[in-house]
PDB file of N, CA and C in Angstrom:
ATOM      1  N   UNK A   1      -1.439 -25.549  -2.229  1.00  0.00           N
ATOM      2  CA  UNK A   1      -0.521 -24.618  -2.839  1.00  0.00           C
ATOM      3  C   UNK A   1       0.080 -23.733  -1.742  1.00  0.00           C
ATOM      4  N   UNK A   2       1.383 -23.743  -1.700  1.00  0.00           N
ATOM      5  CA  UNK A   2       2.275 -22.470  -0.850  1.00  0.00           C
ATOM      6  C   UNK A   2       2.290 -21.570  -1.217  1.00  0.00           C
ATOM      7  N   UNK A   3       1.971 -20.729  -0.670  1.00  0.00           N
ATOM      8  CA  UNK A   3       1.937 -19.134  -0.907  1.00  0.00           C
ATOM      9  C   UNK A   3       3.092 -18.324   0.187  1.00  0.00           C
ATOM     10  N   UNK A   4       4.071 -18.360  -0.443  1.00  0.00           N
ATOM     11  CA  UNK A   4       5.539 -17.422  -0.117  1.00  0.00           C
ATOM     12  C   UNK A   4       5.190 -16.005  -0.231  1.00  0.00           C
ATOM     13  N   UNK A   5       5.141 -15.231   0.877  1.00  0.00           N
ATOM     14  CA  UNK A   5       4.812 -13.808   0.805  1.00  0.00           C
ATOM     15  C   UNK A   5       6.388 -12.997   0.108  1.00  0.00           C
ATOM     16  N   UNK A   6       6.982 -13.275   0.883  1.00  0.00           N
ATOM     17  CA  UNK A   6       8.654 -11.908   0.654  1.00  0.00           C
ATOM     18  C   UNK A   6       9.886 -12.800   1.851  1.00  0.00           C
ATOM     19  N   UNK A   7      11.261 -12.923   0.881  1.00  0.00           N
ATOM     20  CA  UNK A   7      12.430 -13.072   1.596  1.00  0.00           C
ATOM     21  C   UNK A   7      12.341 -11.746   2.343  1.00  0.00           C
ATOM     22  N   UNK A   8      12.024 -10.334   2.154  1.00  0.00           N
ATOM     23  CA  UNK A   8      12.129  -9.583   3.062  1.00  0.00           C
ATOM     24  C   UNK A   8      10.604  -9.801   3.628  1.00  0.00           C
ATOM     25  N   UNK A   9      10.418 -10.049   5.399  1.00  0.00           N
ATOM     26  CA  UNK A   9       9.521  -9.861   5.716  1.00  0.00           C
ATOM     27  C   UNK A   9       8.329  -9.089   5.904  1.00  0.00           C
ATOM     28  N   UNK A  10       7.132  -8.887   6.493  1.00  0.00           N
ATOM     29  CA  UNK A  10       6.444  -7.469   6.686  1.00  0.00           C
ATOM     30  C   UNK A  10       7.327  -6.679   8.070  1.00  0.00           C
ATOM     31  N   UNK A  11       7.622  -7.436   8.820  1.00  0.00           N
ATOM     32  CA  UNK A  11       8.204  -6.928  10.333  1.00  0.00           C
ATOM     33  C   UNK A  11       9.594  -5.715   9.780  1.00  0.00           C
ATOM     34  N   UNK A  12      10.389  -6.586   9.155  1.00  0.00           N
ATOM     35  CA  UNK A  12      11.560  -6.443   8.355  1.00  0.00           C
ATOM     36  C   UNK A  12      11.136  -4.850   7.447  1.00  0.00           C
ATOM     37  N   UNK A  13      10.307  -4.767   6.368  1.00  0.00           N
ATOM     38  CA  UNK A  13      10.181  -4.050   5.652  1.00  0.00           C
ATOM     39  C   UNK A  13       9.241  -3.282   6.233  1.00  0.00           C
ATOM     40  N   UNK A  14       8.091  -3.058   7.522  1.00  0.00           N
ATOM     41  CA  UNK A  14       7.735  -2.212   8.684  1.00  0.00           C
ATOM     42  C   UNK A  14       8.923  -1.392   9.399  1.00  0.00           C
ATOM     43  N   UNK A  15       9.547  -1.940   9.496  1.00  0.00           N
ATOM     44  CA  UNK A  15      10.959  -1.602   9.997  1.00  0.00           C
ATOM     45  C   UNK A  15      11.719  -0.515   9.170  1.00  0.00           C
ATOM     46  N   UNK A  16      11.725  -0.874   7.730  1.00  0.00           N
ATOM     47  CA  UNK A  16      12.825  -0.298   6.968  1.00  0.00           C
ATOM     48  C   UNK A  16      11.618   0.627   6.724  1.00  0.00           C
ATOM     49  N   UNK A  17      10.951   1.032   6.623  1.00  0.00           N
ATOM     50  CA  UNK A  17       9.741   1.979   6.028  1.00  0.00           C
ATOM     51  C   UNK A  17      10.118   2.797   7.362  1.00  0.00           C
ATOM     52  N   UNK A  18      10.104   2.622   8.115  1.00  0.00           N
ATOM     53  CA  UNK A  18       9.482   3.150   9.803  1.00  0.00           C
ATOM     54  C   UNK A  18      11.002   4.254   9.907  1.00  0.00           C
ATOM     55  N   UNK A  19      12.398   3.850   9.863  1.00  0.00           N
ATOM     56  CA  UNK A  19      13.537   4.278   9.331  1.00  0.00           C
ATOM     57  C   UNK A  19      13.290   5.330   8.471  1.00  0.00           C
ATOM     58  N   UNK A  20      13.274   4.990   7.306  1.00  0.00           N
ATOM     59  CA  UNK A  20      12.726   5.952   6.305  1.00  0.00           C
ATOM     60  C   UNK A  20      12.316   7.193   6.969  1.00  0.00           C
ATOM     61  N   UNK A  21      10.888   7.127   7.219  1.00  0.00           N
ATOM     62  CA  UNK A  21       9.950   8.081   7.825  1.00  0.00           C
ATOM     63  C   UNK A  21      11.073   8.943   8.736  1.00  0.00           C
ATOM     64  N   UNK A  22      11.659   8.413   9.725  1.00  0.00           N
ATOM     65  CA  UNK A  22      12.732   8.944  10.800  1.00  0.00           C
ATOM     66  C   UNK A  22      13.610   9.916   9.687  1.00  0.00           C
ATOM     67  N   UNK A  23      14.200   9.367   9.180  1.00  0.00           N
ATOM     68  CA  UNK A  23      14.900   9.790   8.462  1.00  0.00           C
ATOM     69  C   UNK A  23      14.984  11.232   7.847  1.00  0.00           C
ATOM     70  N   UNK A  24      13.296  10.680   7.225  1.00  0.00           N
ATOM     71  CA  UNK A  24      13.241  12.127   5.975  1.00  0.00           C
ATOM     72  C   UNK A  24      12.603  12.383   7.185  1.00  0.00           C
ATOM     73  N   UNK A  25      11.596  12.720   8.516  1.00  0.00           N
ATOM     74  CA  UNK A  25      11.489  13.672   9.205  1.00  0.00           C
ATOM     75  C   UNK A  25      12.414  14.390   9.478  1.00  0.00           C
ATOM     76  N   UNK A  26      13.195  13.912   9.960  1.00  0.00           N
ATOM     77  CA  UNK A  26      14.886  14.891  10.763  1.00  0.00           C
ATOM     78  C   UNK A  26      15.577  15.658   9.696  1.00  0.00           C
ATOM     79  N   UNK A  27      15.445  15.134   8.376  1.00  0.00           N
ATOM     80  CA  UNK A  27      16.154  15.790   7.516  1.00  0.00           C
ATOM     81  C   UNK A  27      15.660  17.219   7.397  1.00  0.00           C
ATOM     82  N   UNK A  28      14.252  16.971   7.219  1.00  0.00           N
ATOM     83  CA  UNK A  28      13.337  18.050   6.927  1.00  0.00           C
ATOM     84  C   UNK A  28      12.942  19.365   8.285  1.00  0.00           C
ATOM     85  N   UNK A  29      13.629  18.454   9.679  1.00  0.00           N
ATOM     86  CA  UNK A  29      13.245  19.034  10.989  1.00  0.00           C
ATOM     87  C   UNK A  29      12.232  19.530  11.211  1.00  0.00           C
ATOM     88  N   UNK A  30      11.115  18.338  11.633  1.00  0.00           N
ATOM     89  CA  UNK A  30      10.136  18.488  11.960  1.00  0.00           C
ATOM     90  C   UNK A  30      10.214  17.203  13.145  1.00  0.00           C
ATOM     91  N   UNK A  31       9.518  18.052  14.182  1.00  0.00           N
ATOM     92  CA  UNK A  31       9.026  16.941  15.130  1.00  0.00           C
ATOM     93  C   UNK A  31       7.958  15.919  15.154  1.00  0.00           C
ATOM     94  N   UNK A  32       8.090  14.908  16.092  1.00  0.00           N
ATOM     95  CA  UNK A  32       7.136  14.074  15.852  1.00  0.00           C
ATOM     96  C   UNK A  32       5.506  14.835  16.201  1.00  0.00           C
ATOM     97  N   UNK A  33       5.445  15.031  16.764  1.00  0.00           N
ATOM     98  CA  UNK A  33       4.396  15.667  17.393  1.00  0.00           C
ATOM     99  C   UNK A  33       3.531  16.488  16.023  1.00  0.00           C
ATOM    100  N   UNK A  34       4.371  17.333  15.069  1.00  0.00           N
ATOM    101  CA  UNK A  34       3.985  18.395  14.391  1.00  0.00           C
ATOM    102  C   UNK A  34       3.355  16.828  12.858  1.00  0.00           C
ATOM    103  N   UNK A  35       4.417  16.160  12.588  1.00  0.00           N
ATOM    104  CA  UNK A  35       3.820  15.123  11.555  1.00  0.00           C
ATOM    105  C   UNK A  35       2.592  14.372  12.039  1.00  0.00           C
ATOM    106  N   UNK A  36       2.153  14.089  13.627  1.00  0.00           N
ATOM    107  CA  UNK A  36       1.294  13.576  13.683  1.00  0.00           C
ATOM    108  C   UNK A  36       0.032  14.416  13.595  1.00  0.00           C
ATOM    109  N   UNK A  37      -0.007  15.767  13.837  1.00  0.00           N
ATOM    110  CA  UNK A  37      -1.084  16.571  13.925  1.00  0.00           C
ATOM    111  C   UNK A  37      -0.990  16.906  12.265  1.00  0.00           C
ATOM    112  N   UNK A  38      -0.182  16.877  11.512  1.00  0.00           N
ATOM    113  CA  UNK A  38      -0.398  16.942  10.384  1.00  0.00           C
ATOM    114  C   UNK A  38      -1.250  15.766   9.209  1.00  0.00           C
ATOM    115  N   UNK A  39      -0.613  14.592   9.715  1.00  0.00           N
ATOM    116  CA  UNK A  39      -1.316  13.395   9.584  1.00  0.00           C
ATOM    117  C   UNK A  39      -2.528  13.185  10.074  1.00  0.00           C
ATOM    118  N   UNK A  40      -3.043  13.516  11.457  1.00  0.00           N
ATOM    119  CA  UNK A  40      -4.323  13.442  11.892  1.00  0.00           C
ATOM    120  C   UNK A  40      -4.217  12.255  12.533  1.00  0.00           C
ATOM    121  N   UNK A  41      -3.035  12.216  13.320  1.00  0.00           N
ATOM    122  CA  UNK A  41      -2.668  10.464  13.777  1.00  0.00           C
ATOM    123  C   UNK A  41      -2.295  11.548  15.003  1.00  0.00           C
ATOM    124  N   UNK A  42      -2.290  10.171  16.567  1.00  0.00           N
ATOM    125  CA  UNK A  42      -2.225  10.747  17.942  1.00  0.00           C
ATOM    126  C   UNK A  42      -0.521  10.604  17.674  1.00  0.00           C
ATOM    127  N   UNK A  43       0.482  11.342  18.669  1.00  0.00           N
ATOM    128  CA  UNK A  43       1.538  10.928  18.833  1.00  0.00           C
ATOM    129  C   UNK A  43       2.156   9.929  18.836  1.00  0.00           C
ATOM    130  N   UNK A  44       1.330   9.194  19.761  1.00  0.00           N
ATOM    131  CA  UNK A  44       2.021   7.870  19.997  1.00  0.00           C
ATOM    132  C   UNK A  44       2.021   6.874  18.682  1.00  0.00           C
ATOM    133  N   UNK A  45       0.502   6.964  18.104  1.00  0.00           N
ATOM    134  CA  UNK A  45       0.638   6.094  16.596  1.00  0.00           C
ATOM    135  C   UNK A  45       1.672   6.606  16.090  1.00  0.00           C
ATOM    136  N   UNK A  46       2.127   7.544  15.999  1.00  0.00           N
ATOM    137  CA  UNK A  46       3.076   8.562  14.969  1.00  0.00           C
ATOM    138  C   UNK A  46       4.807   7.839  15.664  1.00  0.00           C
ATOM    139  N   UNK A  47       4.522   7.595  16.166  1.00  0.00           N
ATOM    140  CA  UNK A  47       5.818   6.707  16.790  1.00  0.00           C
ATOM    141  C   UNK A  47       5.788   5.216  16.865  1.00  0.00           C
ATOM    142  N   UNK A  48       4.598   4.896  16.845  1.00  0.00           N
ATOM    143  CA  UNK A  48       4.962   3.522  15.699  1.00  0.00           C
ATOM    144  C   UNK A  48       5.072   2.865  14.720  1.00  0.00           C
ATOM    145  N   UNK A  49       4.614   3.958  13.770  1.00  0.00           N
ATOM    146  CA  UNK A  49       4.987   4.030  12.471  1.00  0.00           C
ATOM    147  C   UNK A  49       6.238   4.057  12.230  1.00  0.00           C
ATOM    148  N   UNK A  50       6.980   5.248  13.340  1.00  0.00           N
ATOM    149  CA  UNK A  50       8.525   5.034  13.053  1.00  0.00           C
ATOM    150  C   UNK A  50       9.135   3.854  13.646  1.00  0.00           C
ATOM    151  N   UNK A  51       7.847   3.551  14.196  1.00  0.00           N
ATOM    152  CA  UNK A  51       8.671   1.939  15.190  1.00  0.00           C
ATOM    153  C   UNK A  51       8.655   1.014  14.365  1.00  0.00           C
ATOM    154  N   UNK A  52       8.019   0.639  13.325  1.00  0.00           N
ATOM    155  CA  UNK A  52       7.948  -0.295  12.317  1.00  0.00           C
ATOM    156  C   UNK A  52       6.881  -1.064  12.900  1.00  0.00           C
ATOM    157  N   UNK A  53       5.850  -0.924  14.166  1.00  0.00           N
ATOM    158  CA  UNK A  53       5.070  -1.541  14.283  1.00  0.00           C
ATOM    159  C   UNK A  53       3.675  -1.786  12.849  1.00  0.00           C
ATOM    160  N   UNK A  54       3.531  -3.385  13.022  1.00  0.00           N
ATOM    161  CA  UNK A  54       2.601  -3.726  11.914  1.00  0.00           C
ATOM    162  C   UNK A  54       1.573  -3.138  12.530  1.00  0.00           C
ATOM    163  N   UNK A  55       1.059  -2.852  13.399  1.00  0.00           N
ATOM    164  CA  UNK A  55      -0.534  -3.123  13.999  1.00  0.00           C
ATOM    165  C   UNK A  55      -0.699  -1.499  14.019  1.00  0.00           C
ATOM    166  N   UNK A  56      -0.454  -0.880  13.139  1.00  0.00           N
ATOM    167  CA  UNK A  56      -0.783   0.391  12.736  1.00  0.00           C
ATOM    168  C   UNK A  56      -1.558   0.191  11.778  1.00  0.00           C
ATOM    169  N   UNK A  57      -2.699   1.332  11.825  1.00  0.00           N
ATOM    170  CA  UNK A  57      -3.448   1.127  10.669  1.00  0.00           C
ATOM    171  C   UNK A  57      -3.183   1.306   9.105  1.00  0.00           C
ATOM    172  N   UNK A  58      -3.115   1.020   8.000  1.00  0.00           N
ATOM    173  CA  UNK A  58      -2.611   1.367   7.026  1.00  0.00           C
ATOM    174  C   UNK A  58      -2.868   3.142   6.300  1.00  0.00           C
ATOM    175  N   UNK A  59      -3.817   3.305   6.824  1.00  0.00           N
ATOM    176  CA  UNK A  59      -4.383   4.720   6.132  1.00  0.00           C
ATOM    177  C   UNK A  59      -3.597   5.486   6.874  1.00  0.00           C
ATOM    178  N   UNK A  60      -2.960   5.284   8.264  1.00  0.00           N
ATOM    179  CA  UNK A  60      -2.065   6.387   9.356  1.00  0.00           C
ATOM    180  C   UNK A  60      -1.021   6.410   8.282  1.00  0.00           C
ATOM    181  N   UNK A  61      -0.576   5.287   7.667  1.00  0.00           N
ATOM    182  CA  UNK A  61       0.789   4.964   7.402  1.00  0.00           C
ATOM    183  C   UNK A  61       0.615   5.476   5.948  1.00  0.00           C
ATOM    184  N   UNK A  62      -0.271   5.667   5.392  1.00  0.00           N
ATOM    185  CA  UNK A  62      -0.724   6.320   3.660  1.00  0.00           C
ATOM    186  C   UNK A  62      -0.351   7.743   4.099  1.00  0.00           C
ATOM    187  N   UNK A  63      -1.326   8.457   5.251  1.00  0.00           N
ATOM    188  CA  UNK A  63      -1.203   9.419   5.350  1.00  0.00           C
ATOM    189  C   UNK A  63       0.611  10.323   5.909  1.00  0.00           C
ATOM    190  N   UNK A  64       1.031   9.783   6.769  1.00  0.00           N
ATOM    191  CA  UNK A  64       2.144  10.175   6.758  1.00  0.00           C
ATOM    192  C   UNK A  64       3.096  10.043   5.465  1.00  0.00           C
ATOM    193  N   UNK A  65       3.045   8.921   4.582  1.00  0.00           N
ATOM    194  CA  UNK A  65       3.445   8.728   3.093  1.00  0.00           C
ATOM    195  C   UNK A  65       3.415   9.942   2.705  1.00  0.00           C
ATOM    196  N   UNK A  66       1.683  10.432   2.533  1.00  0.00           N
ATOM    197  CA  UNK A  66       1.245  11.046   1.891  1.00  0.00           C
ATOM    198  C   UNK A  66       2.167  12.905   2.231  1.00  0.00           C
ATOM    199  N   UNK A  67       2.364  13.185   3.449  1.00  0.00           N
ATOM    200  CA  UNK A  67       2.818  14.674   3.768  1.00  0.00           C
ATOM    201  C   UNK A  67       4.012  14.609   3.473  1.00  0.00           C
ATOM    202  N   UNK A  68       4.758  13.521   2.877  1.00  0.00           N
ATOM    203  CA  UNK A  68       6.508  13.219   2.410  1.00  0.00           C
ATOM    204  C   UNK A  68       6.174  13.310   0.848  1.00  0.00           C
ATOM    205  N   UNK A  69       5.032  13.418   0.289  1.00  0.00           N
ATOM    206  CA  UNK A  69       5.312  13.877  -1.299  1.00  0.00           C
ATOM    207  C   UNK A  69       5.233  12.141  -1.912  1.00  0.00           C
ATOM    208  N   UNK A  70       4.646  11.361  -1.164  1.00  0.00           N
ATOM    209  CA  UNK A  70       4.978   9.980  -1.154  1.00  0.00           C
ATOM    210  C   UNK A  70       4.017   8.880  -1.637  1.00  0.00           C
ATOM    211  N   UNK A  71       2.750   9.681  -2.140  1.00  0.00           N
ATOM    212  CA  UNK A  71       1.441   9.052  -2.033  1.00  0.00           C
ATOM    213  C   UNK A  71       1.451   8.198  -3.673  1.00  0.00           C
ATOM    214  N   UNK A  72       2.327   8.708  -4.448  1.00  0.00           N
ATOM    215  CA  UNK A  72       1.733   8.219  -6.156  1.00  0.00           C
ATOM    216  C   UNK A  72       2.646   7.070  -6.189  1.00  0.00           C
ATOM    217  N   UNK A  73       4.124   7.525  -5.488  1.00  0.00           N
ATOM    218  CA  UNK A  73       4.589   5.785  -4.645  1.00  0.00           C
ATOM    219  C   UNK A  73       4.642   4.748  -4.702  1.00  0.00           C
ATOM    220  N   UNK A  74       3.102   5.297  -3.492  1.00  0.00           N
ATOM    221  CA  UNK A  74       2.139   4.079  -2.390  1.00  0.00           C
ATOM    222  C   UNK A  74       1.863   3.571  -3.455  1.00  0.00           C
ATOM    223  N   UNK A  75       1.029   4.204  -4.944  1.00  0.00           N
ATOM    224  CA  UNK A  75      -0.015   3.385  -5.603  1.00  0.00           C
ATOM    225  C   UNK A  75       0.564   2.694  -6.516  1.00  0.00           C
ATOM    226  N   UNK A  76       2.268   3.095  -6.715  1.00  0.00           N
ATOM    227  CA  UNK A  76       2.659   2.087  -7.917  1.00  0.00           C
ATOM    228  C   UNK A  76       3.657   1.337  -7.381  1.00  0.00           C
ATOM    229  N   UNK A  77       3.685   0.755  -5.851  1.00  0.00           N
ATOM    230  CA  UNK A  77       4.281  -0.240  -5.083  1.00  0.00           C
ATOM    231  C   UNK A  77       3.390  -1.436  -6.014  1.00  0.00           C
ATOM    232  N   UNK A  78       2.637  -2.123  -6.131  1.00  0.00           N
ATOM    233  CA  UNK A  78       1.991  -3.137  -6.871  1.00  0.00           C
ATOM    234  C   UNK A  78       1.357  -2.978  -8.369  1.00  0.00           C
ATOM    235  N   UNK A  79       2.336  -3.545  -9.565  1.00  0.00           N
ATOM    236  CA  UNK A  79       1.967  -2.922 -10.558  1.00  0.00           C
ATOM    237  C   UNK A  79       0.503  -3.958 -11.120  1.00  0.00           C
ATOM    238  N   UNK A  80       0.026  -2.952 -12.244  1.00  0.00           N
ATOM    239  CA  UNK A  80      -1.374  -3.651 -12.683  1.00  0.00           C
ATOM    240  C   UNK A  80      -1.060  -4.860 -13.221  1.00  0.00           C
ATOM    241  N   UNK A  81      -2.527  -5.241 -12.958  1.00  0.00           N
ATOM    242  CA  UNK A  81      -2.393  -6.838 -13.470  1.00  0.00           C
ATOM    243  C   UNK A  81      -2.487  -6.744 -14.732  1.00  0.00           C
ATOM    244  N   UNK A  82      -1.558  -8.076 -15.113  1.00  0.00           N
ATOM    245  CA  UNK A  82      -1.933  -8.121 -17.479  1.00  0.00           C
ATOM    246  C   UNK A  82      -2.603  -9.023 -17.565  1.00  0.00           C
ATOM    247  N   UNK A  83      -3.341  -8.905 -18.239  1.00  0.00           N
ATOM    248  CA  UNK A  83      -4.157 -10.076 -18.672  1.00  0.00           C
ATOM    249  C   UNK A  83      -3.475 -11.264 -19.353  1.00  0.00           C
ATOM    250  N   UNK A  84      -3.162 -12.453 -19.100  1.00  0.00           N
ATOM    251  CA  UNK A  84      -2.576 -13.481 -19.855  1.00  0.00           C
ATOM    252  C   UNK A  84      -4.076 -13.789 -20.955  1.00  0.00           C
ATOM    253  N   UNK A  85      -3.850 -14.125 -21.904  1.00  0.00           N
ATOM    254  CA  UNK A  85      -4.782 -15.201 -22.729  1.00  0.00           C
ATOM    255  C   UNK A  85      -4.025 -16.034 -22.889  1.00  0.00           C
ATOM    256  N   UNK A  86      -5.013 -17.542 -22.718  1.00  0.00           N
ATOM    257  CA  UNK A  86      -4.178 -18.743 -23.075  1.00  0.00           C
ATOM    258  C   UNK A  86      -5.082 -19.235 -24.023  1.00  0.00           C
ATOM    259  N   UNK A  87      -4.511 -20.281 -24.832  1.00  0.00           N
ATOM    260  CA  UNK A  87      -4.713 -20.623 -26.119  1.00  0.00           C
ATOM    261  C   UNK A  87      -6.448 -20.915 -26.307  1.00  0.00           C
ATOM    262  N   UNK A  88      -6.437 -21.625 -24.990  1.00  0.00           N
ATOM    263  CA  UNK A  88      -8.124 -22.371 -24.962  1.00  0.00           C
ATOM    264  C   UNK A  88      -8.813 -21.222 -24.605  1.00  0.00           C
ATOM    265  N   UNK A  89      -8.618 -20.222 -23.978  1.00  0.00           N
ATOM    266  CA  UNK A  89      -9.268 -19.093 -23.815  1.00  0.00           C
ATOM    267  C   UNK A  89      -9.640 -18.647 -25.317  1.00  0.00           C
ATOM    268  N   UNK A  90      -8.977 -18.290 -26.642  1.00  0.00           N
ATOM    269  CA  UNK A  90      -9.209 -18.023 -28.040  1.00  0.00           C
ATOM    270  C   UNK A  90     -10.086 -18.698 -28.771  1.00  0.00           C
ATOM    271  N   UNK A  91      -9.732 -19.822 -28.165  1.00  0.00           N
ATOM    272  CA  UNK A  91     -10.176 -21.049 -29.217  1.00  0.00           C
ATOM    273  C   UNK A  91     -11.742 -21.086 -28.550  1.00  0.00           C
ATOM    274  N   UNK A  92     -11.941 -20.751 -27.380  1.00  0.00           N
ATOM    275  CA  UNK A  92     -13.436 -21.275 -26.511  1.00  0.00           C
ATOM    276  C   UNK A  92     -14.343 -20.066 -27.814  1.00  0.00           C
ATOM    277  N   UNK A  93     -15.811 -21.040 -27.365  1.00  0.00           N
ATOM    278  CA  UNK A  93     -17.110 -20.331 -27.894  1.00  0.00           C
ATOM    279  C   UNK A  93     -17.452 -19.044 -27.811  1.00  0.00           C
ATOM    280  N   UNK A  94     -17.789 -17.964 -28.737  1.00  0.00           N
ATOM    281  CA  UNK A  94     -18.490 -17.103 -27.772  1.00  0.00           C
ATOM    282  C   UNK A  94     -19.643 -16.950 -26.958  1.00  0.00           C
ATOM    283  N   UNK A  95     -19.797 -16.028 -25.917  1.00  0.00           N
ATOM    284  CA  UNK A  95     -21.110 -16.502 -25.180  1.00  0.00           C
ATOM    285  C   UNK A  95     -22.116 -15.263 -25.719  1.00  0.00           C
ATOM    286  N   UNK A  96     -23.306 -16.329 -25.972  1.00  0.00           N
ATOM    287  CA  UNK A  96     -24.477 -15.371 -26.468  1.00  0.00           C
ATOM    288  C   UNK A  96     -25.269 -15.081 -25.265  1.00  0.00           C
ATOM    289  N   UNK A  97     -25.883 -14.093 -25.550  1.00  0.00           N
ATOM    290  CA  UNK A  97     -26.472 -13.334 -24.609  1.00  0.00           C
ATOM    291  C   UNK A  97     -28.000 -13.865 -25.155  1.00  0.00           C
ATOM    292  N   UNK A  98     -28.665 -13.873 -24.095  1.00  0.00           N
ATOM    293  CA  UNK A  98     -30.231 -14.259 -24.720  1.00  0.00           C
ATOM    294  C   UNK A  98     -30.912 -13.125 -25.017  1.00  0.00           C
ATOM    295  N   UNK A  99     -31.705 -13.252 -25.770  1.00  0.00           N
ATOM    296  CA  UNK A  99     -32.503 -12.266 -26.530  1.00  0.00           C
ATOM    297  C   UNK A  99     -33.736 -11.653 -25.264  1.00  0.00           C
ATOM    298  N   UNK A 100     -34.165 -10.931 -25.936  1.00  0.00           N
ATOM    299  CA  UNK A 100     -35.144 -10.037 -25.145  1.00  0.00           C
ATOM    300  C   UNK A 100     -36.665 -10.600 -25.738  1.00  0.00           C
ATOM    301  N   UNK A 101     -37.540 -10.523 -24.702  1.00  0.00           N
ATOM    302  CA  UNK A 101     -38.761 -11.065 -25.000  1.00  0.00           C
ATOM    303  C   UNK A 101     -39.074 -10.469 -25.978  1.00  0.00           C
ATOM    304  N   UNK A 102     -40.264 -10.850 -27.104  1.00  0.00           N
ATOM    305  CA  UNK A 102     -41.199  -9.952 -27.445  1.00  0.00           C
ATOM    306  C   UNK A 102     -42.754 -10.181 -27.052  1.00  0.00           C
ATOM    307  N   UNK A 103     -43.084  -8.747 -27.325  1.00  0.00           N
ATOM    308  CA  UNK A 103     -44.198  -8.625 -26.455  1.00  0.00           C
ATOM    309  C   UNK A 103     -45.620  -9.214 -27.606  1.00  0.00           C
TER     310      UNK A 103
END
């Protein structure tokens, strides 16, 4: 089975995230330096986040999310799973549980 991740890539959408971040920093005028000590990330990570580098850790990249008002977002970027039932699923047995000794 093929498993197709995204016509937009991770590099691609690292990228457009990393933008973003640039973005609403400058808007807001704050330096890099001040978001990374806010984040709890060194400078330089804090500049590859805006670099769109993948090989950042994800929690750097939550946390800077997170000081943009950005965190509830993060959590509904992937929505919950639904449960399908399929027919044979209804139709199957129920399962009994075995009984408890007696003494």
């Amino acid at each position: 089975m093929e498993i197709m991740i995204s016509i937009f890539g991770e590099r691609e959408a690292m990228k457009k995230l990393g933008e973003r971040l640039r973005a609403e920093r400058l808007r807001r005028n704050f330096s890099q330096a001040y978001l990374a000590s806010v984040a709890k990330v060194t400078i330089p990570t804090y500049r590859k986040i805006e670099n769109g580098d993948g090989k950042v850790e994800f929690r750097h990249v939550a946390r800077a999310l997170g000081f943009f008002g950005y965190s509830e977002a993060l959590g509904a970027l992937v929505p919950e799973a639904s449960v399908e039932l399929k027919l044979k699923d209804l139709l199957a047995p129920q399962r009994k549980h075995a009984s408890r000794r007696k003494k």
